[in-house]
Protein backbone atom coordinates (compact mmCIF):
# COMPACT_ATOMS: atom_id res chain seq x y z
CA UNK A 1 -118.34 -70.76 53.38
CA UNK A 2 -115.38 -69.05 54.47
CA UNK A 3 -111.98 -70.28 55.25
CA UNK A 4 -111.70 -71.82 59.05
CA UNK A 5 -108.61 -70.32 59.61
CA UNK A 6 -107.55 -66.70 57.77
CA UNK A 7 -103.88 -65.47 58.02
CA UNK A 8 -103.55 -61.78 56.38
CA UNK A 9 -100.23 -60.17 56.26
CA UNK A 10 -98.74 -61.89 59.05
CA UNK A 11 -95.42 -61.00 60.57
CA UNK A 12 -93.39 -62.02 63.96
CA UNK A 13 -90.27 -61.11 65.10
CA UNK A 14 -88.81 -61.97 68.57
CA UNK A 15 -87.88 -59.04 70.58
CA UNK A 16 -84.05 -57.98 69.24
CA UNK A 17 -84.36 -60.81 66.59
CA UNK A 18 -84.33 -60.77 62.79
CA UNK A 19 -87.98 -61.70 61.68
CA UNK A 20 -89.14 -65.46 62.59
CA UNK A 21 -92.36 -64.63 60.39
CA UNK A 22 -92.90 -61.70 56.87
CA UNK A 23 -95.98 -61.56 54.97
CA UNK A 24 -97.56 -64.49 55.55
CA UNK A 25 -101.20 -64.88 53.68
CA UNK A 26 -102.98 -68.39 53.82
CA UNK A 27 -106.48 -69.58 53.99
CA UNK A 28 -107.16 -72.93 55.17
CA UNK A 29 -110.08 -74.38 54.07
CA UNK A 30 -112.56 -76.56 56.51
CA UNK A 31 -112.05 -80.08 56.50
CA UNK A 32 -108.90 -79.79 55.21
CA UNK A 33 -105.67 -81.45 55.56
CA UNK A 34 -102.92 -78.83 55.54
CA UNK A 35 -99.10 -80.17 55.84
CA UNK A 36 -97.15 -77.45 57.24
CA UNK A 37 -93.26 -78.44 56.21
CA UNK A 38 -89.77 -76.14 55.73
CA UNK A 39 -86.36 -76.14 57.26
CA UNK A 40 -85.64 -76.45 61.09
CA UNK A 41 -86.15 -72.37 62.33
CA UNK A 42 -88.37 -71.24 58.99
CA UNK A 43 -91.38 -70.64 61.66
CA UNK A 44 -93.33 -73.94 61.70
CA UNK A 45 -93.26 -73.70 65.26
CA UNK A 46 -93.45 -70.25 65.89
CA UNK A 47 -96.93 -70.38 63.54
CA UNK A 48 -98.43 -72.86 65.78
CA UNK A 49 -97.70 -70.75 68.76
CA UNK A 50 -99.68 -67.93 67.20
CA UNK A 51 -102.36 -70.11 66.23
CA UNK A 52 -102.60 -71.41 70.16
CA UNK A 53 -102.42 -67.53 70.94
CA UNK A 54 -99.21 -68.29 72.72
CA UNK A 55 -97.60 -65.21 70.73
CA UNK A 56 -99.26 -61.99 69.59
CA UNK A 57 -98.84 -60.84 65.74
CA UNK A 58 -95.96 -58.48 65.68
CA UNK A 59 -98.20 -57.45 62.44
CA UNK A 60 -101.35 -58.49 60.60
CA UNK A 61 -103.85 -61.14 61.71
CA UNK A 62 -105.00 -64.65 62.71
CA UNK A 63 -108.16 -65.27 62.98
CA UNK A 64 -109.80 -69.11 63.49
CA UNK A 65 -114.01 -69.32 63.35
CA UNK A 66 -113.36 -65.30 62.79
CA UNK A 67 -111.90 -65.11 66.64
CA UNK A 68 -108.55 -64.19 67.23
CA UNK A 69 -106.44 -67.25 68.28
CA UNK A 70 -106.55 -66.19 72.17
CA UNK A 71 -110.54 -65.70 72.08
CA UNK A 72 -110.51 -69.49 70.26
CA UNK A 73 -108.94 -71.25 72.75
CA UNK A 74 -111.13 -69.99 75.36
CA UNK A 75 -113.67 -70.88 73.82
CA UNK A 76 -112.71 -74.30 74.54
CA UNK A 77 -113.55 -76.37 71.83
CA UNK A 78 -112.68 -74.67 68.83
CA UNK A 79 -108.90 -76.54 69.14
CA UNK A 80 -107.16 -79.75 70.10
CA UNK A 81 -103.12 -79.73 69.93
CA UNK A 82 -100.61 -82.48 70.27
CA UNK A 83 -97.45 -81.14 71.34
CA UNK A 84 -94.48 -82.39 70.19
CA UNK A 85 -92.54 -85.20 72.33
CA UNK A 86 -95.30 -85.20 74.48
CA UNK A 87 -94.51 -87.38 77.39
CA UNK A 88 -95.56 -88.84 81.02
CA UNK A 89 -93.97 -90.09 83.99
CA UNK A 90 -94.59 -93.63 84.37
CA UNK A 91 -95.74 -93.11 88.26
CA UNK A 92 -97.48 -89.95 87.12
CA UNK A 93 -101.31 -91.09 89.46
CA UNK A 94 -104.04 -91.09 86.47
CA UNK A 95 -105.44 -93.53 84.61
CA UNK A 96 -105.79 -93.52 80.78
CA UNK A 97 -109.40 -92.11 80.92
CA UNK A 98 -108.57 -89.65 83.41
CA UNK A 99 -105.99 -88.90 81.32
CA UNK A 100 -108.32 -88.48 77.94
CA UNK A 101 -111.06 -86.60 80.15
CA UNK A 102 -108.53 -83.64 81.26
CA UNK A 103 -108.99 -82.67 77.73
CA UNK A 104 -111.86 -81.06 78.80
CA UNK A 105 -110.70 -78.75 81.36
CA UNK A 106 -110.47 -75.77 79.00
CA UNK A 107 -114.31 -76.86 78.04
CA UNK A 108 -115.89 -77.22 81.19
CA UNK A 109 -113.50 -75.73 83.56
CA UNK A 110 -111.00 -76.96 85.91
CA UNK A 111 -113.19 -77.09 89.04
CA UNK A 112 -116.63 -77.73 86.96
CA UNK A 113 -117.80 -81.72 86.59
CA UNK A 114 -118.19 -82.83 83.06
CA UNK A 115 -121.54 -83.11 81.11
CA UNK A 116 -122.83 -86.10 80.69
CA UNK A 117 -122.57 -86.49 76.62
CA UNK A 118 -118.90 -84.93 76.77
CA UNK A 119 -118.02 -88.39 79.48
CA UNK A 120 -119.59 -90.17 76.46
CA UNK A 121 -117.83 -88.90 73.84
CA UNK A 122 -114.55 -89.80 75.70
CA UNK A 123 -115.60 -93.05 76.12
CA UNK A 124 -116.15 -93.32 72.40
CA UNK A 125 -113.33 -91.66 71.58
CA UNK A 126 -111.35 -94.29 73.39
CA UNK A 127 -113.14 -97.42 71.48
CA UNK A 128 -111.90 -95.05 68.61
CA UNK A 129 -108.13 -95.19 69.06
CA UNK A 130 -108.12 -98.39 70.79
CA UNK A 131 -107.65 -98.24 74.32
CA UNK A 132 -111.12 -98.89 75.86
CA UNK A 133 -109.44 -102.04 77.56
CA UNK A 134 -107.01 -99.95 78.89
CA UNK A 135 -109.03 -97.69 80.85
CA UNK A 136 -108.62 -98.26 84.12
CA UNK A 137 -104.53 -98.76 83.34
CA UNK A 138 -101.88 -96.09 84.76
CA UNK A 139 -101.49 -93.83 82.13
CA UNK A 140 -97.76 -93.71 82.84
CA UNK A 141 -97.57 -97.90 81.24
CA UNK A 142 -98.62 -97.28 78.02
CA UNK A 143 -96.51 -98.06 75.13
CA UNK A 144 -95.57 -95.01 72.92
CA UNK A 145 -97.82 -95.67 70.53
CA UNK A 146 -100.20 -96.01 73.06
CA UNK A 147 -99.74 -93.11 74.83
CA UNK A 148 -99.72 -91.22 71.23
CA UNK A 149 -103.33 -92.32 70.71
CA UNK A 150 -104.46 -91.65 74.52
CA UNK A 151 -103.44 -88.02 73.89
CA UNK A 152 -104.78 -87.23 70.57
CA UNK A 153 -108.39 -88.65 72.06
CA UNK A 154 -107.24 -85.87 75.03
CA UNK A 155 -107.06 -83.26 72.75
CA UNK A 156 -110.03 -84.35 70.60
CA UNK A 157 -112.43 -85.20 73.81
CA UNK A 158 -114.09 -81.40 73.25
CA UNK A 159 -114.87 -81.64 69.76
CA UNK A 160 -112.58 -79.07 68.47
CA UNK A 161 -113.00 -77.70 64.87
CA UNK A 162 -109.26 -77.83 64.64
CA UNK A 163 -106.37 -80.27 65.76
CA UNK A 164 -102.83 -79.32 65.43
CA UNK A 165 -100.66 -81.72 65.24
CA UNK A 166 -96.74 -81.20 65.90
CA UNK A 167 -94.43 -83.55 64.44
CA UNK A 168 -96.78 -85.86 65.67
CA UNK A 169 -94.99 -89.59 63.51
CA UNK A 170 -91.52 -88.88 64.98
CA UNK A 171 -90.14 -91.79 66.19
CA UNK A 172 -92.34 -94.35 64.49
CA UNK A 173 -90.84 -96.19 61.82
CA UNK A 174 -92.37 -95.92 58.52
CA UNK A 175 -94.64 -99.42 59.06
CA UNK A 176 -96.10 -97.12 62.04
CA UNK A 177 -96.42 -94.07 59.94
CA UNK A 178 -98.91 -95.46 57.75
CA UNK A 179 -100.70 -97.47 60.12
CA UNK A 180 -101.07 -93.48 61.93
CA UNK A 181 -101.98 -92.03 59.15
CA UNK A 182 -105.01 -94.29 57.97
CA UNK A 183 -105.62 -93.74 61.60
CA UNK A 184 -105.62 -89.92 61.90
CA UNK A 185 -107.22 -90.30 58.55
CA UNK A 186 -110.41 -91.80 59.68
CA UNK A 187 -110.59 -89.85 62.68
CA UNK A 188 -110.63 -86.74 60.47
CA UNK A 189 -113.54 -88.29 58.31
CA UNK A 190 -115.27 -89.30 60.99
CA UNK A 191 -115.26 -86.21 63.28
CA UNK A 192 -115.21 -83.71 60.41
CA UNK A 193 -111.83 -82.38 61.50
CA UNK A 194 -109.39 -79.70 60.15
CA UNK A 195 -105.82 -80.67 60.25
CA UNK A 196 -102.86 -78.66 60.54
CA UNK A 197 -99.71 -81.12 60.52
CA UNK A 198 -96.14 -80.17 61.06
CA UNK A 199 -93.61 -82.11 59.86
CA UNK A 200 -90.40 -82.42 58.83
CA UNK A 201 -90.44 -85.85 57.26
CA UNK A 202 -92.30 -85.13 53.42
CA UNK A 203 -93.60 -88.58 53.04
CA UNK A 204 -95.86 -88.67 56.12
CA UNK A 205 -96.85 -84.60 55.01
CA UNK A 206 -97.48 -86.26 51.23
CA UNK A 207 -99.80 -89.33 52.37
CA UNK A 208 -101.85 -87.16 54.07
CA UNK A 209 -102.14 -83.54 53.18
CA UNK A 210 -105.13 -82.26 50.64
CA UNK A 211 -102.50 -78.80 50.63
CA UNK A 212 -98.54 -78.38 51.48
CA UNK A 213 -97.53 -74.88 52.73
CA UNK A 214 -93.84 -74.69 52.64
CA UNK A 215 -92.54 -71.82 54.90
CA UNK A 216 -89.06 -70.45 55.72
CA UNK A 217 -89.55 -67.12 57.48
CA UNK A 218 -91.70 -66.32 53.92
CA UNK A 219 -94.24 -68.98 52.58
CA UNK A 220 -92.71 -70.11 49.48
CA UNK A 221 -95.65 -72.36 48.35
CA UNK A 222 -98.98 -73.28 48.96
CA UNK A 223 -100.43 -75.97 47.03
CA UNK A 224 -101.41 -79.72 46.36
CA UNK A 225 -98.43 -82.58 47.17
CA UNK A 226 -98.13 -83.00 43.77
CA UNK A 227 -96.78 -79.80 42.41
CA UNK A 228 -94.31 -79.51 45.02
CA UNK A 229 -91.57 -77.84 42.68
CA UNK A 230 -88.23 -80.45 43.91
CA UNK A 231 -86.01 -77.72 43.27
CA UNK A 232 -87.34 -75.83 46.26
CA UNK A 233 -87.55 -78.99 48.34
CA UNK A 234 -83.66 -79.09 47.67
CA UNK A 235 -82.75 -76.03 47.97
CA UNK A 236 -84.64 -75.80 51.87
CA UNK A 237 -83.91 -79.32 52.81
CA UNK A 238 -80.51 -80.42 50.58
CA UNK A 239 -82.64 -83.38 49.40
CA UNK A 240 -85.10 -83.78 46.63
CA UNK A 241 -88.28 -85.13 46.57
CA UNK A 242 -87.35 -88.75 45.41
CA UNK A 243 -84.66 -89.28 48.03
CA UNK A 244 -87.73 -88.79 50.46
CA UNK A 245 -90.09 -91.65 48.32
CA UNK A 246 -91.55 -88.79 46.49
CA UNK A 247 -91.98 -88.27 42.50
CA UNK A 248 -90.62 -85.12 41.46
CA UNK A 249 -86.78 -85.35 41.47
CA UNK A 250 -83.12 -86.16 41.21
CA UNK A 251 -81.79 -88.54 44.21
CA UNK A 252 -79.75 -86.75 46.07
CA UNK A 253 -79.28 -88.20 49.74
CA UNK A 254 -77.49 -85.29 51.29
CA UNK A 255 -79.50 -83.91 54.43
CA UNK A 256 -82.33 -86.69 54.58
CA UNK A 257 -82.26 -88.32 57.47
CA UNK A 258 -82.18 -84.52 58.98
CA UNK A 259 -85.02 -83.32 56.91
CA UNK A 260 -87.04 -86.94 58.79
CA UNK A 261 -85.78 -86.68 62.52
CA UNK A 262 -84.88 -83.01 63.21
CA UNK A 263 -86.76 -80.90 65.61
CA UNK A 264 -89.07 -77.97 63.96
């Protein structure tokens, strides 16, 4: 079966700009966990823009179900994304189902009703990531880690093939981490998913990633957690692989608290 996603000779460069993107191969294999880390303006989020067909290949190709990024998400449910930082107005006039049904939009279509087995599936999807007693609440009073799970079931309520996921532990503390990860772990199993997941922080990337690309304009490595050489992890981040609860390296402290919190 081949790859979900295929990436062949990628490059990007904004206009007047030095390259953001050169030579980038990777396969991504289906039901796969892929943890997509490197140093703050290496590409992470530039890559995620051309996988959303936000940006157009400067040269080479994306292609996801063997469309090109732009063709998958009008498709509709090929992929889910959480943004990072996502937030919402506390007076903003939707409840949390509302809120998890508008995932659909790009399904159905904005002025369309929704079938009957996608209403459903959001209302499993909400028993899911536990907020089927929260319903009927304003979206706008959920907790953070509440509002986190309301819009992953958003951008999961049209069965996509793919879910992106954008820094999506920052600002939970590491208790939280693992109680997402076991979370975003099942989901996966459960709904057959492929994961792309950007991070910064290596020890959320570790605990759930089946492969670790490591990209800085170039993609340096591609391979399991494990064999994540540390003396690449310090020379892109200033910290080795121990000073982030990793096995691999020398501690060395410099840089890690910017390596966990800054923005990709």
């Amino acid at each position: 079966m081949p790859p979900l996603i295929e990436i062949a000779n990628l490059d990007f460069s904004y206009a007047r700009s030095q390259p953001a993107l050169e030579g980038i191969n990777l396969d991504i294999d289906r039901g796969s966990t892929l943890g997509l880390i490197g140093p703050n303006g290496g590409g992470k989020t530039t890559l995620i823009r051309l996988l959303l067909g936000l940006l157009e290949p400067t040269a080479g190709s994306i292609t996801i179900e063997g469309l090109s990024p732009a063709r998958a998400i009008r498709r509709g449910d090929l992929i889910g994304y959480l943004p990072q930082g996502s937030r919402t107005q506390a007076n903003f006039p939707i409840n949390v189902r509302q809120a998890v049904q508008l995932g659909l939009a790009g399904k159905t279509g904005m002025l369309r009703g929704y079938a009957r087995d996608d209403l459903d599936f959001v209302e499993e999807l909400m028993c899911r990531v536990g907020l089927a007693d929260l319903a009927r609440q304003p979206v706008g009073s959920l907790s953070g880690g509440q509002l986190q799970r309301a819009y992953i079931a958003r951008a999961l309520a049209p069965r996509p093939h793919l879910l992106l996921l954008d820094e999506p532990t920052t600002g939970i503390d590491q208790a939280g981490q693992q109680s997402f990860i076991d979370f975003l772990q099942g989901l996966k199993n459960d709904l057959g998913l492929t994961i792309v997941f950007v991070s910064h922080d290596l020890r959320a990337v570790s605990a759930i990633s089946d492969r670790i690309a490591c990209l800085n304009v170039h993609l340096h490595y591609h391979d399991v957690p494990d064999h994540l050489p540390a003396p690449l992890v310090y020379k892109m981040f200033a910290c080795d692989l121990e000073a982030m609860g990793i096995k691999g390296g020398h501690v060395c402290t410099h840089g890690a608290a910017e390596v966990r919190t800054a923005a990709g």
